[in-house]
Protein backbone atom coordinates (compact mmCIF):
# COMPACT_ATOMS: atom_id res chain seq x y z
CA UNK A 1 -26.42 4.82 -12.43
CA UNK A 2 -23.02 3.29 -13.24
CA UNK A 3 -21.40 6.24 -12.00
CA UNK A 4 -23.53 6.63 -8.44
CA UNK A 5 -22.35 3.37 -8.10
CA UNK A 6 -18.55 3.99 -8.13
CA UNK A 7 -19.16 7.00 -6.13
CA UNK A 8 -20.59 4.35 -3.04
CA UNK A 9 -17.92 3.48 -0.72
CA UNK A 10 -17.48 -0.53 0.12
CA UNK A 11 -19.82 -0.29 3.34
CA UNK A 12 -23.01 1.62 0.97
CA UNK A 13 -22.16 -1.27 -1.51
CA UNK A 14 -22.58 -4.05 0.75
CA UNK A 15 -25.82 -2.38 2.27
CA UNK A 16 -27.12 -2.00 -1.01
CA UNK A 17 -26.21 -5.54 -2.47
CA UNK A 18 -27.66 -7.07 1.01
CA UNK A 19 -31.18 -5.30 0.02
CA UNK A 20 -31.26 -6.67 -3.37
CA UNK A 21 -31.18 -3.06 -4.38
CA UNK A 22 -28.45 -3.73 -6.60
CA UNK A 23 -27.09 -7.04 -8.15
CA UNK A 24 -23.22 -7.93 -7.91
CA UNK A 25 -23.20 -8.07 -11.52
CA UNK A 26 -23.82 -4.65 -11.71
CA UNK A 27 -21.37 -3.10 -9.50
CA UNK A 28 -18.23 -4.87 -11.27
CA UNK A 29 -19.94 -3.86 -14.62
CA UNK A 30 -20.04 -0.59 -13.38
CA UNK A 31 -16.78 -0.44 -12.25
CA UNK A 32 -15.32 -2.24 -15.49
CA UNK A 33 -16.71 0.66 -17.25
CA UNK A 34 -14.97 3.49 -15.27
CA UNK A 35 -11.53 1.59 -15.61
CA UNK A 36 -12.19 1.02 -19.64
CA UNK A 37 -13.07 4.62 -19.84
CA UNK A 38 -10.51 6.14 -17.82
CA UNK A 39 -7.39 3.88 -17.43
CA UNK A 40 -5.71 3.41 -20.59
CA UNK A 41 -6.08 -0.40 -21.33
CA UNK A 42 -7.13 -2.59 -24.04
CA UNK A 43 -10.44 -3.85 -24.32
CA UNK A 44 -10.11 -6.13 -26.84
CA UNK A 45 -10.12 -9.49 -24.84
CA UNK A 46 -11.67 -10.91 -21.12
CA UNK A 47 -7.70 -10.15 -19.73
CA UNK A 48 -7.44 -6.44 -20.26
CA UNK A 49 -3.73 -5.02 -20.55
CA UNK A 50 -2.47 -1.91 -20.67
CA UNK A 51 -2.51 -0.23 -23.35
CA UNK A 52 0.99 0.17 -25.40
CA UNK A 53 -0.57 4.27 -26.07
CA UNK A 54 -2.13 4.61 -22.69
CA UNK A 55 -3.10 7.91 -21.62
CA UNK A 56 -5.30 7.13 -19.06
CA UNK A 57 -4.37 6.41 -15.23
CA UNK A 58 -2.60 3.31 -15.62
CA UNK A 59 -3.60 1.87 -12.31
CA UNK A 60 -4.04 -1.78 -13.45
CA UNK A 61 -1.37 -3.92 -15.26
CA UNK A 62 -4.25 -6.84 -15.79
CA UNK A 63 -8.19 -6.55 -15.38
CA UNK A 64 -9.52 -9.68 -15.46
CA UNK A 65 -12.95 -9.13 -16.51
CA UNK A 66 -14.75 -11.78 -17.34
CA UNK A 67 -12.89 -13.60 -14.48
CA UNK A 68 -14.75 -10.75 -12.55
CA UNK A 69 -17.96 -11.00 -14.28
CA UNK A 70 -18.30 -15.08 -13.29
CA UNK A 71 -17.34 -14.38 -9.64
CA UNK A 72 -20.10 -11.45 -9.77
CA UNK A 73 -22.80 -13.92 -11.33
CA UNK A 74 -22.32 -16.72 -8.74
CA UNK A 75 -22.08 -14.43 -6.16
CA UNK A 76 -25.49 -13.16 -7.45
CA UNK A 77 -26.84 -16.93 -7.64
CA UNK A 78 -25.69 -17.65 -4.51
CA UNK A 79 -27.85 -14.62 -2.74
CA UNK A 80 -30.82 -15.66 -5.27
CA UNK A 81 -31.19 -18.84 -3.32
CA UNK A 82 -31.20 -17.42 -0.60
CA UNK A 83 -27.84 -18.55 0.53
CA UNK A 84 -26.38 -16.76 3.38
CA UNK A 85 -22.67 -14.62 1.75
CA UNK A 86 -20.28 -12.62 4.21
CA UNK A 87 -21.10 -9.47 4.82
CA UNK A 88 -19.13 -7.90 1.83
CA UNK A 89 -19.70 -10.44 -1.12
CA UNK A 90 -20.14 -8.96 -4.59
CA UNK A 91 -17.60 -6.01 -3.41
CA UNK A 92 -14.91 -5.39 -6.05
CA UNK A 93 -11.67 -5.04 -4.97
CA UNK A 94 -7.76 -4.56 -6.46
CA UNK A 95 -4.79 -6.60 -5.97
CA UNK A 96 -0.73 -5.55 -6.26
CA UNK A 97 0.78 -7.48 -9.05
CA UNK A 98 2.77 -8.59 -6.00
CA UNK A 99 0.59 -11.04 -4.41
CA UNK A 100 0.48 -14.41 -6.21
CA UNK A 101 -2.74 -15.22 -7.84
CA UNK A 102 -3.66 -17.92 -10.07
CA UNK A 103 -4.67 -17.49 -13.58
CA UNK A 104 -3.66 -13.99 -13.29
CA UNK A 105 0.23 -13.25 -14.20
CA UNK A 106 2.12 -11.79 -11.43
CA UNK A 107 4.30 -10.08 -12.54
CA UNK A 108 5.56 -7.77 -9.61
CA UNK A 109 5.99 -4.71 -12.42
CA UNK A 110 9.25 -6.36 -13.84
CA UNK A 111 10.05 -7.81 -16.89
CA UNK A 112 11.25 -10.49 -15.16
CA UNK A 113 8.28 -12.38 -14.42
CA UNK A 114 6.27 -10.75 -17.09
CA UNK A 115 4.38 -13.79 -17.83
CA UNK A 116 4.58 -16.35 -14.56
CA UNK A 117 1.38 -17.26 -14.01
CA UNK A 118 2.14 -18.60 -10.22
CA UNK A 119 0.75 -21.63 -9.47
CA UNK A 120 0.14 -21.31 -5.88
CA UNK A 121 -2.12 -18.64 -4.41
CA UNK A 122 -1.23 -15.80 -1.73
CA UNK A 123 -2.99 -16.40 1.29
CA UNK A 124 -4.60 -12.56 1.45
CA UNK A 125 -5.98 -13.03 -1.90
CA UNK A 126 -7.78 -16.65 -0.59
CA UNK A 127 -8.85 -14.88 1.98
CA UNK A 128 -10.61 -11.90 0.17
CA UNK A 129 -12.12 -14.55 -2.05
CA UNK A 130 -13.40 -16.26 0.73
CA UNK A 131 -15.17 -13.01 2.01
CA UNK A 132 -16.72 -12.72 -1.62
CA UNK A 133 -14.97 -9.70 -2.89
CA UNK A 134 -14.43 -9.45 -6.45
CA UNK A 135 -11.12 -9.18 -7.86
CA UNK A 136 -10.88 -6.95 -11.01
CA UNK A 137 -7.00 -7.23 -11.47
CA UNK A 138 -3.36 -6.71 -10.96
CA UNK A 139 -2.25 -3.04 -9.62
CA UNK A 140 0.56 -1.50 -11.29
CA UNK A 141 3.91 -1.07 -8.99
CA UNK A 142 7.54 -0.09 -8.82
CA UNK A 143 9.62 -3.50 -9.87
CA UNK A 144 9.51 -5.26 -7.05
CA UNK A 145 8.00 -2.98 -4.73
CA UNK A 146 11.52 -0.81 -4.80
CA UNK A 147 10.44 2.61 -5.73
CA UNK A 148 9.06 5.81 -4.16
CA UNK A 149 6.76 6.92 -7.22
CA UNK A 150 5.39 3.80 -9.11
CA UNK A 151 7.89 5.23 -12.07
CA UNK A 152 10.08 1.95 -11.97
CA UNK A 153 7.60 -0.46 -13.51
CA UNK A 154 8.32 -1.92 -17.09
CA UNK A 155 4.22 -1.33 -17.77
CA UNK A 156 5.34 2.17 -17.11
CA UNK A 157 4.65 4.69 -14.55
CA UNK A 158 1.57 5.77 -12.72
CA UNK A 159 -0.48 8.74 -12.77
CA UNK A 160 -1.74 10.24 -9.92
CA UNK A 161 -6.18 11.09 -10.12
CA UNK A 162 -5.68 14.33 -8.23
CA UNK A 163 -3.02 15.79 -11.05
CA UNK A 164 -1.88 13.30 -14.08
CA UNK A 165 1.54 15.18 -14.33
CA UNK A 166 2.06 13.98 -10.47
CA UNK A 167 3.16 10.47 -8.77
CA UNK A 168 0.78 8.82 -6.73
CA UNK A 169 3.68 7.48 -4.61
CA UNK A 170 4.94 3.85 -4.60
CA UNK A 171 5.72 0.90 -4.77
CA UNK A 172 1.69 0.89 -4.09
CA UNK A 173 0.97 3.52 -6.88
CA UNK A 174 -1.49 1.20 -8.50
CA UNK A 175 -3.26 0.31 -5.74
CA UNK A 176 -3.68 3.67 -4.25
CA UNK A 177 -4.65 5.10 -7.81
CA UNK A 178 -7.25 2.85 -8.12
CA UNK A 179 -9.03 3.52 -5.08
CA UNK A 180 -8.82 6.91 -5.55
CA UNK A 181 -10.03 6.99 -9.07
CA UNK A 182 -12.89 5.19 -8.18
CA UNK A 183 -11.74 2.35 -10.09
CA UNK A 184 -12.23 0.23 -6.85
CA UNK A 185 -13.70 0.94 -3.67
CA UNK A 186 -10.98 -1.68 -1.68
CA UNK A 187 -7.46 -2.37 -2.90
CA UNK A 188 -4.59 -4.55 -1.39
CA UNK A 189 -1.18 -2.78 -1.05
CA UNK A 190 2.12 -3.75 0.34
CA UNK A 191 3.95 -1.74 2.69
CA UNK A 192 8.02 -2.22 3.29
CA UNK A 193 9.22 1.28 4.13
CA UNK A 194 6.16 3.20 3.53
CA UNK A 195 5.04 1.86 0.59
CA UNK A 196 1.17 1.77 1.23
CA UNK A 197 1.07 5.26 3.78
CA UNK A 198 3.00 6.84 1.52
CA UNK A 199 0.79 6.82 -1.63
CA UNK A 200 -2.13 6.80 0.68
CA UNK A 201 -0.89 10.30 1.37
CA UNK A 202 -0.35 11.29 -2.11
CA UNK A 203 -3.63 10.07 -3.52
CA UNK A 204 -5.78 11.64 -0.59
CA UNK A 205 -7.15 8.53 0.78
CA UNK A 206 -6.68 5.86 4.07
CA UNK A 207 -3.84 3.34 3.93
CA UNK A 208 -2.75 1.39 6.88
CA UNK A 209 0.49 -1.11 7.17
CA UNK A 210 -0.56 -3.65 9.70
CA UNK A 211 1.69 -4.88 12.55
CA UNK A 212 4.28 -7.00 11.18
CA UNK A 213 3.29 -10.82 11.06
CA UNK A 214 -0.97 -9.91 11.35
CA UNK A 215 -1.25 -10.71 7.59
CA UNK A 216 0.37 -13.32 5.68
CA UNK A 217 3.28 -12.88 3.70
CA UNK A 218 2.64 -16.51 2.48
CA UNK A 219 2.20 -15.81 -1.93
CA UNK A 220 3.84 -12.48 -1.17
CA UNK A 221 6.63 -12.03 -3.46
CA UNK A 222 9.84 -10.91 -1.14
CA UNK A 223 11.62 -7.62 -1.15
CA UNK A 224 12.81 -7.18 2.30
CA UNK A 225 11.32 -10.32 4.34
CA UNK A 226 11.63 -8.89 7.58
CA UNK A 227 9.62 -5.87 6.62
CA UNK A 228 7.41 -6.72 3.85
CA UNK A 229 3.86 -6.18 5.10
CA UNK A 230 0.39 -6.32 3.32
CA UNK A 231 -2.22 -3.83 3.95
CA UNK A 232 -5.56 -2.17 3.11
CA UNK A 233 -6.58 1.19 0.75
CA UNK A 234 -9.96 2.36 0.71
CA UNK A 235 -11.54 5.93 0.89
CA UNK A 236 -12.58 6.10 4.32
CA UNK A 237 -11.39 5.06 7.67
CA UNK A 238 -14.25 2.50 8.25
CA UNK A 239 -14.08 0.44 4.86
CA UNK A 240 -10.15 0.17 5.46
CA UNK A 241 -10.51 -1.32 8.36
CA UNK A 242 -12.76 -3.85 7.14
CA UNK A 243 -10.37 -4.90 4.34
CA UNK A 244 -8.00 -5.28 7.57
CA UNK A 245 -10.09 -7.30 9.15
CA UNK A 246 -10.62 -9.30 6.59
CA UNK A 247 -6.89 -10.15 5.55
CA UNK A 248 -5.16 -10.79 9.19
CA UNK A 249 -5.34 -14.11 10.99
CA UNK A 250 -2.43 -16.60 11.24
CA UNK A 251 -1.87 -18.58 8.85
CA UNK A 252 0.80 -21.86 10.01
CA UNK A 253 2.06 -21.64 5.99
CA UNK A 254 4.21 -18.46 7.10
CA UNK A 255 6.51 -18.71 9.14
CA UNK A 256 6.67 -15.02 10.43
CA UNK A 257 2.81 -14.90 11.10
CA UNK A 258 2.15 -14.16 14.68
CA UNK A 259 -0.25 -16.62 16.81
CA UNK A 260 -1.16 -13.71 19.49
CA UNK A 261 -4.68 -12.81 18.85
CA UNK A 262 -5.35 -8.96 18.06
CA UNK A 263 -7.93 -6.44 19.70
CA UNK A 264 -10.81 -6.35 17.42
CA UNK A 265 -11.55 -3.31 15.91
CA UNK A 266 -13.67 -0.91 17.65
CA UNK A 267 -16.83 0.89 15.70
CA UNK A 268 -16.49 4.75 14.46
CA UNK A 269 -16.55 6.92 17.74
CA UNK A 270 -15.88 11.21 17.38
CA UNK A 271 -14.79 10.40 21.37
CA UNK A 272 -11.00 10.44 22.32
CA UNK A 273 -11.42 11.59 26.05
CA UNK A 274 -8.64 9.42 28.09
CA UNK A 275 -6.48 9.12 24.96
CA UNK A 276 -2.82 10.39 25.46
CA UNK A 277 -1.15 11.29 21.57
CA UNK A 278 2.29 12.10 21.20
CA UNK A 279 3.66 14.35 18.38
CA UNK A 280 6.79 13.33 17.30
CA UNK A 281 9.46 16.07 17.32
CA UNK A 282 12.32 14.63 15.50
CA UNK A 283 9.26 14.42 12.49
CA UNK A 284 7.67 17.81 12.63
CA UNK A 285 11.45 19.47 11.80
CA UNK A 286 13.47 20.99 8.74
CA UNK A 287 12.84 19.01 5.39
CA UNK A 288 9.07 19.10 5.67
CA UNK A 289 6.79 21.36 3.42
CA UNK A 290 5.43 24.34 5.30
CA UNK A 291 1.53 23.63 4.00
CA UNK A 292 2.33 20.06 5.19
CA UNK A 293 3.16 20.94 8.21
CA UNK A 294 -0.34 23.65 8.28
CA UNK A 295 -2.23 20.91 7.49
CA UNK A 296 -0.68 18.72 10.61
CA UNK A 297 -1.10 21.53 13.00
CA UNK A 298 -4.66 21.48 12.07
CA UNK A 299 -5.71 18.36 12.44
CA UNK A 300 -3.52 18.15 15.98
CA UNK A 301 -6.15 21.11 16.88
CA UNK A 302 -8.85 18.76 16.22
CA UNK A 303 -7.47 16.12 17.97
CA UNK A 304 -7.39 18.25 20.87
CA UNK A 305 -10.96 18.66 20.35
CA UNK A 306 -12.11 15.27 20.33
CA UNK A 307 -10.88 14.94 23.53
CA UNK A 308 -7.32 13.69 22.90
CA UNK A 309 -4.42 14.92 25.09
CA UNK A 310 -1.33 15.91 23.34
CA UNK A 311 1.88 15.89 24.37
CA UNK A 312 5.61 16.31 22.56
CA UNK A 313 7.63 13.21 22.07
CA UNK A 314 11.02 12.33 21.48
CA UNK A 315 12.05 9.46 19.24
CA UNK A 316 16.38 10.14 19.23
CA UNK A 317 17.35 7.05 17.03
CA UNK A 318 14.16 8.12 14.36
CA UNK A 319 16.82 10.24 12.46
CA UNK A 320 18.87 7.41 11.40
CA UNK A 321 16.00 5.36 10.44
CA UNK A 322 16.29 6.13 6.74
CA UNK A 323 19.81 4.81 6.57
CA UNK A 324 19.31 1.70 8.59
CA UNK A 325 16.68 0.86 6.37
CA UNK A 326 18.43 1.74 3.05
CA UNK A 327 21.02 -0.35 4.29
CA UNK A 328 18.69 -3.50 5.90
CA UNK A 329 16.20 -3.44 3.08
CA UNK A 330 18.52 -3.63 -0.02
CA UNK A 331 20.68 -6.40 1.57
CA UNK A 332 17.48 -8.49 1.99
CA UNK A 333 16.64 -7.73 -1.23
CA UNK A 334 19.75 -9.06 -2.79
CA UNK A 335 19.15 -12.15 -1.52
CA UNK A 336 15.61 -12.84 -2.65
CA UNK A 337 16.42 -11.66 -5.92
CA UNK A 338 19.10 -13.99 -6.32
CA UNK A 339 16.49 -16.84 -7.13
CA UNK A 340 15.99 -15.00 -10.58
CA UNK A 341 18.55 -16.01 -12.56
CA UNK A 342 17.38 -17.40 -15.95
CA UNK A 343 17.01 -21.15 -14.35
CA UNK A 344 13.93 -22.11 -12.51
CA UNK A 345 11.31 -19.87 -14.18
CA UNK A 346 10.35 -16.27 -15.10
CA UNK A 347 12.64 -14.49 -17.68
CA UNK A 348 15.95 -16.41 -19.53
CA UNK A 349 18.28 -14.97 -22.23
CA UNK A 350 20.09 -17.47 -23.69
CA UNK A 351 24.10 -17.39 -23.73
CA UNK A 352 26.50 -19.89 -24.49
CA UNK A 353 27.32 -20.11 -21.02
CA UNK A 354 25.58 -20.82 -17.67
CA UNK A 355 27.24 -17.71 -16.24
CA UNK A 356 26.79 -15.34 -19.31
CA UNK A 357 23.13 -16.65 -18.80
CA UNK A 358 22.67 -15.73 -15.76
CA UNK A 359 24.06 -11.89 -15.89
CA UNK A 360 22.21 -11.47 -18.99
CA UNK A 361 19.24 -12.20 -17.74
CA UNK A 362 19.65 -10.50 -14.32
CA UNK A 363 20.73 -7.42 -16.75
CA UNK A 364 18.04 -7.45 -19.35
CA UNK A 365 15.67 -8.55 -16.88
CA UNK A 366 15.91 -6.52 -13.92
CA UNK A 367 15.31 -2.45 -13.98
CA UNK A 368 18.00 0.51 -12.97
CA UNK A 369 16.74 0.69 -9.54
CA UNK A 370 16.36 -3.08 -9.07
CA UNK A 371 20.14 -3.20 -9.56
CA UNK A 372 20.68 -0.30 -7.95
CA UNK A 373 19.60 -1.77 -4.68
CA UNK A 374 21.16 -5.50 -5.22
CA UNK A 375 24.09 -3.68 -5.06
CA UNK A 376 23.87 -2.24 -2.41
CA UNK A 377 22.72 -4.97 -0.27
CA UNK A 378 25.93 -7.26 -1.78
CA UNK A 379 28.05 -4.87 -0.83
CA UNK A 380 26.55 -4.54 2.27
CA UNK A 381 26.80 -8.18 2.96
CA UNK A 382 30.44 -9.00 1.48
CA UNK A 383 32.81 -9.97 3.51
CA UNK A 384 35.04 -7.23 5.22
CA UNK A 385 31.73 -4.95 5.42
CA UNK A 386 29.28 -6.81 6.97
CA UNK A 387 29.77 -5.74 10.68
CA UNK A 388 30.34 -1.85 9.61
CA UNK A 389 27.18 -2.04 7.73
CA UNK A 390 24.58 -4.39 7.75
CA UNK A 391 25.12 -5.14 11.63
CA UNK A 392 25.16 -1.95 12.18
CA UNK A 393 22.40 -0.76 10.72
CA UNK A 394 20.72 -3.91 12.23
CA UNK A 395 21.55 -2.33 16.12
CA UNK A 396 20.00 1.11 14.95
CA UNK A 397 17.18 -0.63 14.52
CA UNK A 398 16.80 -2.03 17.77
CA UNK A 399 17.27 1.22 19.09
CA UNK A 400 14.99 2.72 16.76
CA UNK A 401 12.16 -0.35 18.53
CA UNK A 402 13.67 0.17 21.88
CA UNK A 403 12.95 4.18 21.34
CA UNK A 404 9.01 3.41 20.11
CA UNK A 405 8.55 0.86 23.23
CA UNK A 406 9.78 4.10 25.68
CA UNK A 407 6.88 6.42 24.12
CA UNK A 408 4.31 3.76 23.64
CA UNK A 409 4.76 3.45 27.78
CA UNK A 410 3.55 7.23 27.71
CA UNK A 411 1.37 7.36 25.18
CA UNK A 412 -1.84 5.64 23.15
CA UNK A 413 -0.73 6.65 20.14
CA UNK A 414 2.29 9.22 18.13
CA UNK A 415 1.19 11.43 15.31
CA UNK A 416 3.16 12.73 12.27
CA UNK A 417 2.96 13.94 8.83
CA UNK A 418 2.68 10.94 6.68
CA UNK A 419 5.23 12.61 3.91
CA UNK A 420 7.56 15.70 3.41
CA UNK A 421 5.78 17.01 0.83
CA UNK A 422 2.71 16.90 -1.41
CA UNK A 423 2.91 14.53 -4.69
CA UNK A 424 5.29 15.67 -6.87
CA UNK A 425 6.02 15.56 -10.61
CA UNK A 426 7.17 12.81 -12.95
CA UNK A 427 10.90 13.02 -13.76
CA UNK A 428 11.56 15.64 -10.62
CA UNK A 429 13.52 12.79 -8.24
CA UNK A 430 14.55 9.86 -10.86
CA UNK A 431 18.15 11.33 -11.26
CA UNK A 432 18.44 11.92 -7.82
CA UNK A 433 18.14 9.06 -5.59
CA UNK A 434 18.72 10.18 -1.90
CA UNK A 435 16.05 12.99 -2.92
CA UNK A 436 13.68 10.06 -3.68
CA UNK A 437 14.28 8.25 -0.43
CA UNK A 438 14.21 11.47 1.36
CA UNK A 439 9.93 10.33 0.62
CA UNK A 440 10.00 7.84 3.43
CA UNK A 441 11.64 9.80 5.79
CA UNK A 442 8.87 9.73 7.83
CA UNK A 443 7.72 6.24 7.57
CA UNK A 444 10.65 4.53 7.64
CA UNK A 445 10.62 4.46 11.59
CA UNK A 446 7.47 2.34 12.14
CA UNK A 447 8.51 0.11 9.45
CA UNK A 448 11.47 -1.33 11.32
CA UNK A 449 10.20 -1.38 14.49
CA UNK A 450 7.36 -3.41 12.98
CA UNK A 451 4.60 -1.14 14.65
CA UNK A 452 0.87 -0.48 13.17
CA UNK A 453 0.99 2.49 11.50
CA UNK A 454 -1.89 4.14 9.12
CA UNK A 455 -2.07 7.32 6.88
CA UNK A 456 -5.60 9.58 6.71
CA UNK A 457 -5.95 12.45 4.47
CA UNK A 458 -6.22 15.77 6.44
CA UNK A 459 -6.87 18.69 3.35
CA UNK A 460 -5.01 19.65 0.91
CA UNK A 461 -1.46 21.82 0.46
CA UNK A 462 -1.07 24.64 -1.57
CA UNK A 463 -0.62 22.90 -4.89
CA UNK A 464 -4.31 21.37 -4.39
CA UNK A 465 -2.42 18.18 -3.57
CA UNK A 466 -3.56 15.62 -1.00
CA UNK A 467 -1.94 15.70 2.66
CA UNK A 468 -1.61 12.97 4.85
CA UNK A 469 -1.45 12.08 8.51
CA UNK A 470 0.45 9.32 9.98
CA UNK A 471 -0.69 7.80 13.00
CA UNK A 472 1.29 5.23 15.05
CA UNK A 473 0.15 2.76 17.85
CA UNK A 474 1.86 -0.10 20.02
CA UNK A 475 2.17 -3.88 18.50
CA UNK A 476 -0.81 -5.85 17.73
CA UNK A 477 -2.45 -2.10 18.82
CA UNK A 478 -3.52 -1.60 15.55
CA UNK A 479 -7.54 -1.22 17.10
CA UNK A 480 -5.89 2.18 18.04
CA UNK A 481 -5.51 3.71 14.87
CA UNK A 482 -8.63 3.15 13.58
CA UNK A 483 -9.93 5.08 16.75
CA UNK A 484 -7.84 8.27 16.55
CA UNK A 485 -8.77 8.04 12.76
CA UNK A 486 -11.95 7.86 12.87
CA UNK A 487 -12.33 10.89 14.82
CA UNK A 488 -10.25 12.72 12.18
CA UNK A 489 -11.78 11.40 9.61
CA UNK A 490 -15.54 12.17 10.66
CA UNK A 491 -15.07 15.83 11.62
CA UNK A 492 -16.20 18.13 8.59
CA UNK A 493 -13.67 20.95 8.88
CA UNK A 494 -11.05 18.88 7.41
CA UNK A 495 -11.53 18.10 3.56
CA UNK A 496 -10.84 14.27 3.28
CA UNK A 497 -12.54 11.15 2.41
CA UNK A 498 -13.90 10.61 -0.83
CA UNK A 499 -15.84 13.65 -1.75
CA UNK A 500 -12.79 15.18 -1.52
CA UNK A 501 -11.58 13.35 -4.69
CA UNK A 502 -11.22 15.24 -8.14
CA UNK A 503 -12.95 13.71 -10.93
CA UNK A 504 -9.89 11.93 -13.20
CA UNK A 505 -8.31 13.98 -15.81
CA UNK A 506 -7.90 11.62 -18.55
């Protein structure tokens, strides 16, 4: 039983929890079980850690299960009395150790704030409370969401379900491992360059980065504030968009949260007759895999016959997306990191100095690619280089917006591949940066334009590694890629979804 009940996606849970077929209690149970068996933590106590030999997954940095097993029990007294509960309640679900949370550290994968227990809570996470979901834990994540892989976290990297000696992409690793391990059947990522699609693609399962400002950043620790994003993971198109809908809204506590209502989202439909899709040339070129690329060809075949029109376009500015952003990003970056410094709270090495203080914490504290990008972003911002780079790279991406606004005027929706190649293995890009940015080639676009973007799994490449498929719609369109999805997602000659899941090798 415990494991037919991992296998049910969030929608058969909800069905089967609203019959009284199954009790809340006994879907997080159930679920506890597969992450004690299969995830490498310790047991021992109600906050599970990971384990200092794990050998499992290492999805979660914290499970919090009897935290879990309260919320499942009053969830299940609540429904006993007849009490009327939101649609998903008794639903677990899995958080990135970015997003603050109350009586859970957050520790955003860094040594740094390896114990802060925040005392304010995100706004996403009230919000998924408030739809009575069930939080298990903390997802595991490249320090401070900077990372391609998940292998920058100081609880250690990663593995990817589909092959253990693989990534499952990053910063989102955790997240996206969880979901597809069947750890969770809903987890909360974050998405700054690519950071949710990305490992969406690597894992074999949906991931979607809202338009910017539809979900709260309020509780979101920041990386790069004009990016930062949070965003849904589940295993099919239909139970990621109802994690969507669940987090957006405005919420008057952040001040980048936009006020203009969204299109709701529409149910599943196979139908895309009227729909106009453009495939992005400048992202179906040199650099991408050629099984990747088999796999995109495919699915543009079945988009055809849904219904869909396709036609070629041109996004000329997309090629210098990945600098603007390694430029932008890391130069926001260095200025939201500057609040940890040994002072207020999280990590302080004492020195006999205020100053030695400070760089000895920021060194001890901080990991190689954390510094890596501060930097950067200093450098970027110092006097005498400002206008050469960070202003510069600021105008690319206005063109880069300017260039999405053109096709959006011809199109419904742009199609790509979601990454240049399939997962690949631990140690093969750490000494090489560029090659590990090189990742987000392909995402990097829709991130600083700001633009809905979502990543579906369409088979797998010739390694027996996930592919994914990035689709792209207007601002505040993000009704749109749901639609195109779910026609993808539904049709049976393309692998995806989560039967197409291996069982975890651990």
């Amino acid at each position: 039983m415990d494991r037919q009940l991992t296998d049910h996606n969030a929608h058969e849970l909800a069905a089967l929890l609203t019959r009284g077929d199954i009790s809340a209690r006994e879907v997080t149970d159930a679920h506890l079980e597969r992450i004690a068996r299969y995830d490498g933590v310790d047991t021992s106590t109600g906050v599970w850690r990971r384990d200092t030999n794990n050998t499992g997954i290492n999805a979660f940095v914290h499970v919090l299960a009897d935290k879990a097993q309260q919320a499942a029990d009053a969830i299940d007294t609540k429904r006993a009395s007849g009490a009327t509960l939101p649609p998903f309640a008794g639903v677990p679900v899995a958080i990135k150790d970015v997003l603050a949370w109350p009586g859970s550290p957050t520790t955003c994968g860094s040594r740094m704030l390896a114990n802060w227990d925040p005392p304010y809570q995100a706004t996403v996470v009230t919000r998924l409370l408030d739809h009575g979901l069930i939080p298990l834990g903390t997802t595991n994540m490249d320090e401070f969401a900077m990372g391609s892989s998940t292998e920058n976290s100081a609880f250690g990297p990663t593995r990817n379900p589909f092959d253990t000696t693989r990534v499952p992409g990053g910063s989102s690793g955790g997240s996206a491992a969880a979901v597809a391990a069947r750890f969770v059947p809903l987890a909360v990522g974050t998405d700054t360059g690519g950071s949710i699609r990305q490992p969406a693609a690597f894992t074999g399962i949906v991931g979607t980065k809202p338009t910017y400002g539809t979900v709260s950043r309020f509780g979101l620790v920041a990386f790069a504030s004009s990016l930062d994003q949070a965003g849904p993971f589940a295993r099919t198109v239909a139970d990621t968009a109802a994690l969507h809908d669940m987090m957006r809204g405005h919420d008057p506590r952040d001040s980048t949260s936009i006020t203009m209502a969204a299109p709701a989202f529409g149910p599943p439909s196979t139908d895309l007759a009227g729909v106009t899709i453009g495939v992005i040339s400048e992202l179906t070129a040199d650099g991408f895999q050629t099984d990747v690329l088999a796999r995109f060809t495919e699915s543009l075949a079945v988009l055809q016959q849904r219904g869909a029109t396709l036609v070629d376009v041109s996004l000329p500015h997309a090629r210098y997306g990945l600098a603007a952003y390694y430029l932008i990003a890391p130069s926001e970056a260095s200025s939201n990191l500057a609040r940890f410094d040994g002072v207020r709270y999280g990590l302080r090495v004492d020195a006999d100095t205020a100053e030695e203080m400070n760089a000895r914490t920021r060194s001890e504290g901080f990991g190689d690619e954390v510094k890596r990008r501060i930097m950067i972003g200093t450098h970027a911002l110092s006097s005498g280089y400002y206008d050469a780079y960070y202003l510069q790279a600021s105008k690319v991406r206005t063109l880069i917006a300017q260039d999405f606004a053109t096709a959006f005027a011809k199109v419904d929706a742009l199609v790509s591949p979601t990454t240049p190649s399939t997962a690949f293995r631990f140690g093969e890009k750490t000494d090489d940066p560029i090659a590990m940015y090189l990742s987000d080639v392909a995402t990097v676009p829709a991130s600083l334009a700001g633009i809905p973007a979502l990543s579906l799994p369409v088979g797998l490449g010739a390694d027996g590694m996930p592919v994914g498929l990035q689709i792209m719609a207007p601002l505040l369109r993000d009704d749109v890629l749901y639609k195109v999805a779910y026609a993808l997602q539904t049709d049976p000659l393309i692998p995806n979804g989560p039967h197409a899941i291996a069982e975890v090798n651990a």
